[in-house]
C-alpha atoms as a PDB file:
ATOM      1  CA  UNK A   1      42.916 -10.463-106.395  1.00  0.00           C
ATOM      2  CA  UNK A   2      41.723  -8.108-103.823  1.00  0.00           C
ATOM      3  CA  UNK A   3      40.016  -9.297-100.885  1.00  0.00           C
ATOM      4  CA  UNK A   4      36.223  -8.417-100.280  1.00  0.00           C
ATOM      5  CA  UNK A   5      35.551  -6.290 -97.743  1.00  0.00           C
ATOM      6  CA  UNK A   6      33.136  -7.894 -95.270  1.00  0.00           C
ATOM      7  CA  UNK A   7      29.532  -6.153 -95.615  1.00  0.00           C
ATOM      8  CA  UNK A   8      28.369  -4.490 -92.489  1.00  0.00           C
ATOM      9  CA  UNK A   9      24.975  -2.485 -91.093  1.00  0.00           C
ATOM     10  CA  UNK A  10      26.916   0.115 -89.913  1.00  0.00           C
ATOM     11  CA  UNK A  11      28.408   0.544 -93.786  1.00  0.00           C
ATOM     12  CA  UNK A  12      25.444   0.401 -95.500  1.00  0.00           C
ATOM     13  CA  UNK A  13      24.089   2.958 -93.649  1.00  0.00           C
ATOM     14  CA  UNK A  14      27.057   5.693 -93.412  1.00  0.00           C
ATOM     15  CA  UNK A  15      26.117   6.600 -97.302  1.00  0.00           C
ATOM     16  CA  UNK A  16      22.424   6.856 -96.676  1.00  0.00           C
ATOM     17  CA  UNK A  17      23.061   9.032 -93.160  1.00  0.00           C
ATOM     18  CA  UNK A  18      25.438  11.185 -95.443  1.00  0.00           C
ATOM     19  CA  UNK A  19      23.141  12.497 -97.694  1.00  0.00           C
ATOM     20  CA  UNK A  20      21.528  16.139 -97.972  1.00  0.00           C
ATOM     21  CA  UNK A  21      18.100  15.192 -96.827  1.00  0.00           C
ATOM     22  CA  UNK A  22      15.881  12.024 -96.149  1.00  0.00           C
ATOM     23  CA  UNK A  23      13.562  10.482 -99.463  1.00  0.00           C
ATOM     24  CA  UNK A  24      11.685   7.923-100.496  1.00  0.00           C
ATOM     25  CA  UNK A  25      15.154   6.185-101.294  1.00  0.00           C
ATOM     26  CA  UNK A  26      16.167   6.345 -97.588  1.00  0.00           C
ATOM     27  CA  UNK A  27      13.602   4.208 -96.446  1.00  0.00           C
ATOM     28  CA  UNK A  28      14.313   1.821 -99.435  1.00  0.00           C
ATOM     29  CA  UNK A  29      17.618   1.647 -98.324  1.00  0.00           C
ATOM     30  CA  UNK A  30      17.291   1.336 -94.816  1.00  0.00           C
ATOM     31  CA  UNK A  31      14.623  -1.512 -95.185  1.00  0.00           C
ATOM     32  CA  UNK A  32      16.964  -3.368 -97.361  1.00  0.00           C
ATOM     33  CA  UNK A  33      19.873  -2.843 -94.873  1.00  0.00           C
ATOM     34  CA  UNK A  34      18.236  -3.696 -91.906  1.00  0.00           C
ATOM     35  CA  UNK A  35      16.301  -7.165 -93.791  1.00  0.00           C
ATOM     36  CA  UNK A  36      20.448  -8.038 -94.529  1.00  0.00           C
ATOM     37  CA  UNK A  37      21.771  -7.296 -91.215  1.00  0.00           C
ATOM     38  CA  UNK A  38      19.095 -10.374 -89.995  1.00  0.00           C
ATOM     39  CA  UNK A  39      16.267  -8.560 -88.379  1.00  0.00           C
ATOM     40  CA  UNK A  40      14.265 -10.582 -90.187  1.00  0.00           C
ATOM     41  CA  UNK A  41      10.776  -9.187 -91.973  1.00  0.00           C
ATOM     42  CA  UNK A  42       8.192  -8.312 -88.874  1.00  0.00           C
ATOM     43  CA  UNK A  43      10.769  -6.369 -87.126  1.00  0.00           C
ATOM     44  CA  UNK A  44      12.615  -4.416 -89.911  1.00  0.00           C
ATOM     45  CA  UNK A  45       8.777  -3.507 -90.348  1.00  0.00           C
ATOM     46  CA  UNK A  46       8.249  -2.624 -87.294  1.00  0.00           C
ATOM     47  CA  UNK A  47      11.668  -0.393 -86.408  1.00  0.00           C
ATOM     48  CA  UNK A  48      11.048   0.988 -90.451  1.00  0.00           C
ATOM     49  CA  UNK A  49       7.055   1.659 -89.056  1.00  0.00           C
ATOM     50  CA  UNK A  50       8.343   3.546 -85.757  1.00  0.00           C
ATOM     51  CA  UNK A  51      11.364   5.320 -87.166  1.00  0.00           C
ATOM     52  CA  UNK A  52       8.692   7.238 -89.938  1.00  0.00           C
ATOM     53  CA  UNK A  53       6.779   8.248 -87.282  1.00  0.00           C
ATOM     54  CA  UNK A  54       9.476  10.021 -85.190  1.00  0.00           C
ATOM     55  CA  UNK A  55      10.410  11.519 -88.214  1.00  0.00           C
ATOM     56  CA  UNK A  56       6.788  13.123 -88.959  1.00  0.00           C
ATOM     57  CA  UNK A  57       6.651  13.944 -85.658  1.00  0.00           C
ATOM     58  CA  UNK A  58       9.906  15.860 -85.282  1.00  0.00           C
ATOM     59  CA  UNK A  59       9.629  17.031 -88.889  1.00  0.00           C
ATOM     60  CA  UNK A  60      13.313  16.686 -89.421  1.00  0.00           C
ATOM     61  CA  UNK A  61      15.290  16.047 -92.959  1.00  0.00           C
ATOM     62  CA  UNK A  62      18.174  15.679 -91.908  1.00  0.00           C
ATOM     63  CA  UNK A  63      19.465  11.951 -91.940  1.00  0.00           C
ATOM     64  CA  UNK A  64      21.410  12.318 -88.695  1.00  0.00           C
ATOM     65  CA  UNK A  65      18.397  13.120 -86.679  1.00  0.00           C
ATOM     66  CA  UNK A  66      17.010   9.326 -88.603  1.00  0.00           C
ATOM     67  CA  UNK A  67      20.407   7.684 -87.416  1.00  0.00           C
ATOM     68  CA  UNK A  68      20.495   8.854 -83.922  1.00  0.00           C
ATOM     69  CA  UNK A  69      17.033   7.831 -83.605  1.00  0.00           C
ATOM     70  CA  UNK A  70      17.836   4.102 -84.916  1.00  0.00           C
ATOM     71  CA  UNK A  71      20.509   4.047 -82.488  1.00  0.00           C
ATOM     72  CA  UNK A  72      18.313   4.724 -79.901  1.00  0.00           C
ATOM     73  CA  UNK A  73      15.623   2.555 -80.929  1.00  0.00           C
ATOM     74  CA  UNK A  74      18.054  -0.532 -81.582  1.00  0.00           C
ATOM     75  CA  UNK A  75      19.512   0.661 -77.499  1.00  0.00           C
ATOM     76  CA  UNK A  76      16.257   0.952 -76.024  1.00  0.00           C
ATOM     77  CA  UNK A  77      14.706  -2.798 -77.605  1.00  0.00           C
ATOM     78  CA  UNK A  78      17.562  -4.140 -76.385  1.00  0.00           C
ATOM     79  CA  UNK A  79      17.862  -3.135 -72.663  1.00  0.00           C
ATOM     80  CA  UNK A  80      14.566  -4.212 -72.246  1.00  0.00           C
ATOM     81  CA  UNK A  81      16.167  -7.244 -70.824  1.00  0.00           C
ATOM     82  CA  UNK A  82      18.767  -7.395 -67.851  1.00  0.00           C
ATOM     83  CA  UNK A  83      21.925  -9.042 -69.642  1.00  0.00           C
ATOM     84  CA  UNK A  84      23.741  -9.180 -66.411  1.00  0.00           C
ATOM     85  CA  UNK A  85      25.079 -12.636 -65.404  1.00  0.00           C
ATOM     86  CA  UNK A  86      24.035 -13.826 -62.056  1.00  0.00           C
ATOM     87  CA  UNK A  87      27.234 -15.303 -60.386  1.00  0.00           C
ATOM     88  CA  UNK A  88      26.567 -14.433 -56.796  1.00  0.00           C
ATOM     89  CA  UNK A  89      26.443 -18.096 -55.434  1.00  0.00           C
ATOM     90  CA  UNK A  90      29.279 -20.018 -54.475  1.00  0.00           C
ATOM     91  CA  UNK A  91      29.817 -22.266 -55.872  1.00  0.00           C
ATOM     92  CA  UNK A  92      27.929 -20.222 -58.492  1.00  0.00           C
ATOM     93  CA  UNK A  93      26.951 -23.269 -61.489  1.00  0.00           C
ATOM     94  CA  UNK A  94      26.929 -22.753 -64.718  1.00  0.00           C
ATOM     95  CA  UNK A  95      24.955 -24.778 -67.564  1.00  0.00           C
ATOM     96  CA  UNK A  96      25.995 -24.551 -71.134  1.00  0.00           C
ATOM     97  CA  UNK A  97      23.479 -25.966 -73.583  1.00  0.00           C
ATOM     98  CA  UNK A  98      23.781 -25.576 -77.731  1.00  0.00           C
ATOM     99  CA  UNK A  99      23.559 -27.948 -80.497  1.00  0.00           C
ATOM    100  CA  UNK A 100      26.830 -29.638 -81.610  1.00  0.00           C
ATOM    101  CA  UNK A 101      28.787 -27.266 -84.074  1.00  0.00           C
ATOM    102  CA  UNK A 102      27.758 -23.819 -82.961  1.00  0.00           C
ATOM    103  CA  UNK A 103      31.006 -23.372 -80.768  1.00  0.00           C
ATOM    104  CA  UNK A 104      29.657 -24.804 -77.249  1.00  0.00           C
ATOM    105  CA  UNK A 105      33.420 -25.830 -76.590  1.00  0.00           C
ATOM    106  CA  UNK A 106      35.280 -23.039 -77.290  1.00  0.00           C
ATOM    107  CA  UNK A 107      32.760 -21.007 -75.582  1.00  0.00           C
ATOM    108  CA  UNK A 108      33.127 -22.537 -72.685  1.00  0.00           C
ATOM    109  CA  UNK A 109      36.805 -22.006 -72.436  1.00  0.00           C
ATOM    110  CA  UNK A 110      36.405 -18.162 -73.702  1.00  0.00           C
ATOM    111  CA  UNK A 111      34.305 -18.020 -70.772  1.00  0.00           C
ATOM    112  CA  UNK A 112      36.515 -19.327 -68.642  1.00  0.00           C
ATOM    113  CA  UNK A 113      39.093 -16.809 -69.509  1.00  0.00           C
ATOM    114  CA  UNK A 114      36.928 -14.097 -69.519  1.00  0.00           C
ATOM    115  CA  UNK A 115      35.621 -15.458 -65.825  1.00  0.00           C
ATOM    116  CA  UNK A 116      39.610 -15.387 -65.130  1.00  0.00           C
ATOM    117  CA  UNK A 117      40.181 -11.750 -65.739  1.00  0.00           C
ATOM    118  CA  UNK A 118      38.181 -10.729 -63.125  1.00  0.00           C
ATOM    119  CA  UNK A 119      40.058 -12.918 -60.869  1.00  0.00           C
ATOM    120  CA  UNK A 120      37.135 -15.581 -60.153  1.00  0.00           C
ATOM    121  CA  UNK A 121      38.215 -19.221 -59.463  1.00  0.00           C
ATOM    122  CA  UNK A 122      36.956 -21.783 -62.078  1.00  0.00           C
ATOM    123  CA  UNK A 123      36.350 -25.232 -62.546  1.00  0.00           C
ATOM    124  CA  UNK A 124      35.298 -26.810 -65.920  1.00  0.00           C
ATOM    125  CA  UNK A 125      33.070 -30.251 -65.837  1.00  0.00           C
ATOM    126  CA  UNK A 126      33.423 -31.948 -69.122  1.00  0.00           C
ATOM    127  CA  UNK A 127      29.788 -33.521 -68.719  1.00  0.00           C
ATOM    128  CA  UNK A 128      29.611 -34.220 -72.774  1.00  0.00           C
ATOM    129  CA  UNK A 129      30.565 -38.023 -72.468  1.00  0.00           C
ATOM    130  CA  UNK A 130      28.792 -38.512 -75.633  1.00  0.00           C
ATOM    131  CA  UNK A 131      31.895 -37.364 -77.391  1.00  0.00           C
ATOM    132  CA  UNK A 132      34.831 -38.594 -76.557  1.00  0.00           C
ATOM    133  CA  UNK A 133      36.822 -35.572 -78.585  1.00  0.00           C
ATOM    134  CA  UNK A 134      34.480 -32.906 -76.691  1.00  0.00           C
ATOM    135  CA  UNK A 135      36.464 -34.015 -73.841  1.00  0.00           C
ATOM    136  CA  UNK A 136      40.196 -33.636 -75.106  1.00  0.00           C
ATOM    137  CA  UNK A 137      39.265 -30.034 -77.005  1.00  0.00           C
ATOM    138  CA  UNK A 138      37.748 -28.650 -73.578  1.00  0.00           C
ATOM    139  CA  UNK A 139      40.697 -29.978 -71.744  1.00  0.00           C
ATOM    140  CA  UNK A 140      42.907 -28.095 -74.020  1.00  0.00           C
ATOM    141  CA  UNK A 141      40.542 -25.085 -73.777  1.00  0.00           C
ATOM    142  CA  UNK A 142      40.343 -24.895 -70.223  1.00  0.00           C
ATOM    143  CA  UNK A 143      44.244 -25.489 -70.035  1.00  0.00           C
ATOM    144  CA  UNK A 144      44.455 -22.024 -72.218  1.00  0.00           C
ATOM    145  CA  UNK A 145      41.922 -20.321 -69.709  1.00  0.00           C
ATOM    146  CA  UNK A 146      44.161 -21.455 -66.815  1.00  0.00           C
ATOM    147  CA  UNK A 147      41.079 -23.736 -65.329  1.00  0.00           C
ATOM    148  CA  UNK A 148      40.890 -26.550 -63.444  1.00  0.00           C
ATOM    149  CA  UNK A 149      38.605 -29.514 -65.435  1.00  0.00           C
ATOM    150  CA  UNK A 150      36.835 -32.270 -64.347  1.00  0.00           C
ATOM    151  CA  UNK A 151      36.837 -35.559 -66.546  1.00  0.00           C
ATOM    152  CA  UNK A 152      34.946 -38.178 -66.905  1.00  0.00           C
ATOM    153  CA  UNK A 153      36.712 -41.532 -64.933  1.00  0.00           C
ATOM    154  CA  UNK A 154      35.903 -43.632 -67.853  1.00  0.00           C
ATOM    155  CA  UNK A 155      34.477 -43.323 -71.551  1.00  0.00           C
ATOM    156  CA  UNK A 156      30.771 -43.166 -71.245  1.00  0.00           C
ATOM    157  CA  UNK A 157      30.621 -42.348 -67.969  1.00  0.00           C
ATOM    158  CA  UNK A 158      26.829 -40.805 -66.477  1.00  0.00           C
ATOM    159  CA  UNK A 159      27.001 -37.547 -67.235  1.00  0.00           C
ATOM    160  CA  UNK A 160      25.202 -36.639 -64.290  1.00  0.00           C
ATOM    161  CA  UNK A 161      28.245 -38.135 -62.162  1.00  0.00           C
ATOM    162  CA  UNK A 162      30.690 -35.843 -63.831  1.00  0.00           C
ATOM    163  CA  UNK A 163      28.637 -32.669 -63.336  1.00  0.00           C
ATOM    164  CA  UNK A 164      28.311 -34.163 -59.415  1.00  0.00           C
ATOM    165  CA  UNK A 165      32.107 -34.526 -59.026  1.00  0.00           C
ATOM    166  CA  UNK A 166      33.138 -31.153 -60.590  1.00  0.00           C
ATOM    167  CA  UNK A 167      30.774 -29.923 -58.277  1.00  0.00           C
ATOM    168  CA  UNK A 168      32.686 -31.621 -54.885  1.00  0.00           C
ATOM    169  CA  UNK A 169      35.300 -30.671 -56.507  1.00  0.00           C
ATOM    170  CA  UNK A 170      34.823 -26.534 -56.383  1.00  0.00           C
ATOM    171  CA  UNK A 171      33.226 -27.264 -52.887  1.00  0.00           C
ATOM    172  CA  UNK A 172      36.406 -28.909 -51.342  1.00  0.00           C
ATOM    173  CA  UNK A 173      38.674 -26.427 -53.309  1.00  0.00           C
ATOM    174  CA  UNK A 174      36.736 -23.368 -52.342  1.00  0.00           C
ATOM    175  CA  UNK A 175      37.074 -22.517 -56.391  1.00  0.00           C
ATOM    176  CA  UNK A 176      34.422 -19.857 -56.981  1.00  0.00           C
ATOM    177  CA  UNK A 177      32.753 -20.782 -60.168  1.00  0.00           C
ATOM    178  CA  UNK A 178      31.262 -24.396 -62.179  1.00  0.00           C
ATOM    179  CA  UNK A 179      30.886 -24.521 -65.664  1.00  0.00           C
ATOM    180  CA  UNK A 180      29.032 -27.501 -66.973  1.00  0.00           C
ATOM    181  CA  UNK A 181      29.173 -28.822 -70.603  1.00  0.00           C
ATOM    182  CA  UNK A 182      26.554 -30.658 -71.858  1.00  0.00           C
ATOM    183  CA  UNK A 183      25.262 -32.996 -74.777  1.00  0.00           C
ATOM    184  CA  UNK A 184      24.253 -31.476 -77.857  1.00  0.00           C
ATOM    185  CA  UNK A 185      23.009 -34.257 -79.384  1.00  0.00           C
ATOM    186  CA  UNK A 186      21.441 -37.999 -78.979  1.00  0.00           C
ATOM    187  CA  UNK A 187      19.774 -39.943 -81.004  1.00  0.00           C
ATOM    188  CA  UNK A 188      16.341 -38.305 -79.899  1.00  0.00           C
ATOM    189  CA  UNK A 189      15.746 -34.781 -78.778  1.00  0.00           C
ATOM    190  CA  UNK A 190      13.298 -36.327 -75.686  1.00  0.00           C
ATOM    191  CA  UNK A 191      16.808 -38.776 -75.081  1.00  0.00           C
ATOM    192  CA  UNK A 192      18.899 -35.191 -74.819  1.00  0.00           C
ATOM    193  CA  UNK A 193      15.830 -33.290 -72.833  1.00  0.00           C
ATOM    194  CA  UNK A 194      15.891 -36.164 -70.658  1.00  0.00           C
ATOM    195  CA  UNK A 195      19.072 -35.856 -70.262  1.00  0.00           C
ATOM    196  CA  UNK A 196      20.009 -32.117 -69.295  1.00  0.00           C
ATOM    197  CA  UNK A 197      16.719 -32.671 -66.688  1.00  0.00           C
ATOM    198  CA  UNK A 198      18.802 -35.760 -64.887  1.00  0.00           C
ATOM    199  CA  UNK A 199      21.842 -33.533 -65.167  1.00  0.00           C
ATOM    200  CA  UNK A 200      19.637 -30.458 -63.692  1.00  0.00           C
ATOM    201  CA  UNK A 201      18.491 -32.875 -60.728  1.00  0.00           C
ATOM    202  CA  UNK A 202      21.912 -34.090 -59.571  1.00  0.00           C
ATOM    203  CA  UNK A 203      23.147 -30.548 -59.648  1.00  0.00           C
ATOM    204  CA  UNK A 204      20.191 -29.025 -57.708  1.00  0.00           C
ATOM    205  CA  UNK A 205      20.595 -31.411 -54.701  1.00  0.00           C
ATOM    206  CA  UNK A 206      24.408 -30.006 -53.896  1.00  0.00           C
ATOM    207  CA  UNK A 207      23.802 -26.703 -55.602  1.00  0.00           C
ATOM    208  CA  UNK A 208      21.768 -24.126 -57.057  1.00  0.00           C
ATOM    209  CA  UNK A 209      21.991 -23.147 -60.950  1.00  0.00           C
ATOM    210  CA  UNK A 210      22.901 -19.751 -61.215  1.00  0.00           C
ATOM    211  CA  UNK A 211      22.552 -19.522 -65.070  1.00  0.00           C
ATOM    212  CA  UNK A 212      21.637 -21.479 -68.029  1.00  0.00           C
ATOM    213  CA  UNK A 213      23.738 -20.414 -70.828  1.00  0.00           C
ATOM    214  CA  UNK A 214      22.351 -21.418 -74.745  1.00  0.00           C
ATOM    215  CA  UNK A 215      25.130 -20.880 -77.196  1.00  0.00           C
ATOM    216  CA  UNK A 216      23.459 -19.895 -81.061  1.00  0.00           C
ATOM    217  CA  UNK A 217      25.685 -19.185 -83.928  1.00  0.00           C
ATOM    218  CA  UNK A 218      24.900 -15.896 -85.128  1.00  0.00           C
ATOM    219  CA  UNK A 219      25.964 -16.616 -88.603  1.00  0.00           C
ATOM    220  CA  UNK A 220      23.249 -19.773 -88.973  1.00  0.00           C
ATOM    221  CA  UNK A 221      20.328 -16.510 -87.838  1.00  0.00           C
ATOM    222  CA  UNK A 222      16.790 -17.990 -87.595  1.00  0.00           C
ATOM    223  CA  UNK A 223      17.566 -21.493 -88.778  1.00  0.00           C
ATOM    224  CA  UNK A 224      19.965 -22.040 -85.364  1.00  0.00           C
ATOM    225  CA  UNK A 225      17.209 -20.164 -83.183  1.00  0.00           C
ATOM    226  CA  UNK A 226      15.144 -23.552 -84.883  1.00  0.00           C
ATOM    227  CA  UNK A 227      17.854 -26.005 -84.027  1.00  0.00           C
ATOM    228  CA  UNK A 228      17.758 -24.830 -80.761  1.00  0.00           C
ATOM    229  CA  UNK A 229      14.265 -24.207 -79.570  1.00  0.00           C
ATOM    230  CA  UNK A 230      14.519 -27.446 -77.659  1.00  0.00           C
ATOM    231  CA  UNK A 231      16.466 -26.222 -75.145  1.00  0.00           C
ATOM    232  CA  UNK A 232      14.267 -23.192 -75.014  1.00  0.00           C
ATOM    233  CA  UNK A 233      11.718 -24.914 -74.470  1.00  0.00           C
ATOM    234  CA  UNK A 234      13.572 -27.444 -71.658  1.00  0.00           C
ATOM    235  CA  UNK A 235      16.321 -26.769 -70.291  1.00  0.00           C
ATOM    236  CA  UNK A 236      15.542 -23.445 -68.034  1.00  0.00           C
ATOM    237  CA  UNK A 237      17.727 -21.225 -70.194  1.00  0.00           C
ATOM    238  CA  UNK A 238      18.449 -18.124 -68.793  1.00  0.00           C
ATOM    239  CA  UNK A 239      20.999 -16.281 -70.984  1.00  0.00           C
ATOM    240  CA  UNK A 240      21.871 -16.939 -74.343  1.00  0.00           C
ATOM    241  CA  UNK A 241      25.723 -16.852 -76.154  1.00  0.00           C
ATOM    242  CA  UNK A 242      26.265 -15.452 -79.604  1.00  0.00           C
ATOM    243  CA  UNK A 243      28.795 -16.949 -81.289  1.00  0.00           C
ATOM    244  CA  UNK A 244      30.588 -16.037 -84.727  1.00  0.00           C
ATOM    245  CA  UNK A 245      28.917 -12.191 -84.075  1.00  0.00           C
ATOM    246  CA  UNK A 246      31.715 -11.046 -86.555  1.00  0.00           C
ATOM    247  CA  UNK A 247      31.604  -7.155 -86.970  1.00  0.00           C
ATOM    248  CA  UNK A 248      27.510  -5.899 -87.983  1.00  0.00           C
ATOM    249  CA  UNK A 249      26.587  -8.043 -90.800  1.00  0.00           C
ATOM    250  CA  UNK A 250      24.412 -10.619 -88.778  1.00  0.00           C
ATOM    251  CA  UNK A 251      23.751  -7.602 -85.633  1.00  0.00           C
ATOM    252  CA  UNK A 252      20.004  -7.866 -86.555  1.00  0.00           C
ATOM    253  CA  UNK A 253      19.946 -11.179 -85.164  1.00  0.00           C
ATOM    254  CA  UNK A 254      21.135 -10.340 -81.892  1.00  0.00           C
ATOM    255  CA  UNK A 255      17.695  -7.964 -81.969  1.00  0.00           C
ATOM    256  CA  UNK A 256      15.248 -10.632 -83.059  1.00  0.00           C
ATOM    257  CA  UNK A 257      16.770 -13.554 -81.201  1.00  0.00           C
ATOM    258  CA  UNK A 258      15.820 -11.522 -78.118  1.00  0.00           C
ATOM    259  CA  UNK A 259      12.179 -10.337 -79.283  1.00  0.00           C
ATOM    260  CA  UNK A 260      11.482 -13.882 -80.162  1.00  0.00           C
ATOM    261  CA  UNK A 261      12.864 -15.530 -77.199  1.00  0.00           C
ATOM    262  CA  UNK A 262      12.350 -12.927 -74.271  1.00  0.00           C
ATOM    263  CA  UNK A 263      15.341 -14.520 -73.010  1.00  0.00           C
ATOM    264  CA  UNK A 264      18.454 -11.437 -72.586  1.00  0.00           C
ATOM    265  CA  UNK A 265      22.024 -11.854 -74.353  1.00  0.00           C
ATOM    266  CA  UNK A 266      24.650 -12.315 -72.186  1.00  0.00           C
ATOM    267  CA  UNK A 267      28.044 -12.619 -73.377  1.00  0.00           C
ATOM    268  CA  UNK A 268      28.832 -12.079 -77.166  1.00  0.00           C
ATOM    269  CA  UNK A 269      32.226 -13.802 -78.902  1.00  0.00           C
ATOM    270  CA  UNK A 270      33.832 -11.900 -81.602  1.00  0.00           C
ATOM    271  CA  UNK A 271      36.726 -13.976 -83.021  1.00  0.00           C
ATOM    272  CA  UNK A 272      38.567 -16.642 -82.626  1.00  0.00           C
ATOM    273  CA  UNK A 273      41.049 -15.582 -79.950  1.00  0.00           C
ATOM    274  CA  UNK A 274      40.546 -16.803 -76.082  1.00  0.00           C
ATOM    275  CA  UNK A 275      40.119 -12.912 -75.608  1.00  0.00           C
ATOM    276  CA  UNK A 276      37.234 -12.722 -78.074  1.00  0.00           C
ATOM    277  CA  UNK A 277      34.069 -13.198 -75.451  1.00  0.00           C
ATOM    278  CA  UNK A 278      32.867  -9.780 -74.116  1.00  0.00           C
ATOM    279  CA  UNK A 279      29.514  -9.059 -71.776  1.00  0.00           C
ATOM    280  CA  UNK A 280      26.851  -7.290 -73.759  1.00  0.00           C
ATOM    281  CA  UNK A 281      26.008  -3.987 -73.491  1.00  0.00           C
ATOM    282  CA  UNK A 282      23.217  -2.984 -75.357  1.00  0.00           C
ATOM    283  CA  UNK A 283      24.524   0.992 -75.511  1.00  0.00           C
ATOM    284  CA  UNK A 284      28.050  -0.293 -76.784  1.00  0.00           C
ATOM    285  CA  UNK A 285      26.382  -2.495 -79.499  1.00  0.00           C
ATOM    286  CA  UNK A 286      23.684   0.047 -80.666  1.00  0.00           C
ATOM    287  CA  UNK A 287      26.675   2.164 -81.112  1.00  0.00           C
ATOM    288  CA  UNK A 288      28.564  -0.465 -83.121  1.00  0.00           C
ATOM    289  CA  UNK A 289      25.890  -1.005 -85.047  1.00  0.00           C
ATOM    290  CA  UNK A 290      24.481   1.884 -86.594  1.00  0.00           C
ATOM    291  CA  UNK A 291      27.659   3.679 -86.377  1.00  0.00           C
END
């Protein structure tokens, strides 16, 4: 049987940018692209809205002039917000925050790698004692990253205390960089709020936070922004992680997640691979994206 070929943005729309002139079809068929890439109703609207008007106003037929000016709209929504991670402090700290099952783990050892390869020093807190198997897979993570990890010193332990330890820790080693993992779930959400803003508090008083990280799952769109509004709402996040970003067929999320949330992209993972966790430029993307 021959595999499927994975649907993509980029895909749909090299048909519709090939043709002799732009119709009534064209803006069928870009409105149905963009709604399946996940840009959700009100913006495809919106983007569909602004692109007709550029092309009234340039009177232009011809489809390239409608793709380069998608790619340019998708570029210029995007770097609206400054996706640079802040990693001047030292130690600089690090927060990751998620609901269980969108990749928090992995992420954190991606990151870690990634952190590597531009020869910063890093140190791993396993401060998800909720779970004892959260702390064996991030030990084996931040083993492949070539990281040093903190664990806790017995099951159950305060997670607060492990997040204050790996801290000494990167103080008396002189290692550069703290990356925190946290809960993703307790029995309540106040329980897990309460939580992270313990957590928070201990940190603070040896250092400051230079970035709360939120890792989504691209592939679960609007109903993991949901899941994790929480933390939004909480936990002082400053960046947010897309997970599972796999080629252009969810792309429009990575547009809407940051017009609903204000709140920039920072690093986006591609695969499975330790390799697979790239900053986020929003040229490169816009690129990727519309082809």
């Amino acid at each position: 049987m021959a595999e499927r070929t994975p649907w993509s943005l980029s895909g749909a729309l090299r048909g519709m940018f090939q043709k002799p002139t732009i119709d009534d079809d064209t803006w069928d068929q870009l409105e149905h692209a963009l709604i399946t890439a996940d840009f959700g109703p009100d913006l495809t609207e919106f983007v569909v809205d602004d692109l007709r008007q550029k092309v009234a106003r340039y009177r232009t037929t011809d489809p390239r002039d409608l793709q380069r000016m998608l790619r340019e709209s998708i570029e210029e929504r995007l770097s609206k917000y400054d996706t640079t991670l802040k990693l001047t402090e030292r130690p600089a700290v690090v927060l990751v925050v998620g609901v269980n099952g969108v990749g928090k783990t992995t992420t954190i050892g991606k990151f870690a790698k990634f952190l590597g390869t531009y020869g910063r020093t890093v140190v791993v807190g396993a401060a998800d004692t909720f779970r004892a198997a959260a702390v064996e897979q991030l030990a084996t993570w931040a083993e492949r990253a070539g990281a040093a990890i903190v664990r806790p010193q017995q099951q159950g332990q305060d997670p607060a205390s492990v997040a204050f330890q790996t801290i000494e820790y990167a103080k008396r080693t002189g290692t550069e960089i703290v990356v925190i993992d946290t809960a993703g779930r307790l029995q309540t959400k106040g329980g897990l709020m309460d939580e992270l803003t313990k957590v928070r508090r201990v940190i603070e008083k040896q250092a400051p936070i230079s970035e709360v990280l939120l890792v989504l799952d691209a592939t679960t769109g609007q109903n993991g922004l949901s899941q994790a509004e929480a933390f939004i709402e909480h936990a002082g996040v400053t960046g947010l992680v897309l997970t599972k970003l796999d080629g252009s067929a969810r792309g429009g999320f990575v547009l809407a997640v940051q017009e609903k949330t204000g709140i920039p992209i920072k690093l986006v993972g591609q695969g499975e691979g330790i390799n697979d966790l790239t900053g986020f430029t929003p040229h490169v993307f816009a690129q990727k994206l519309v082809g």
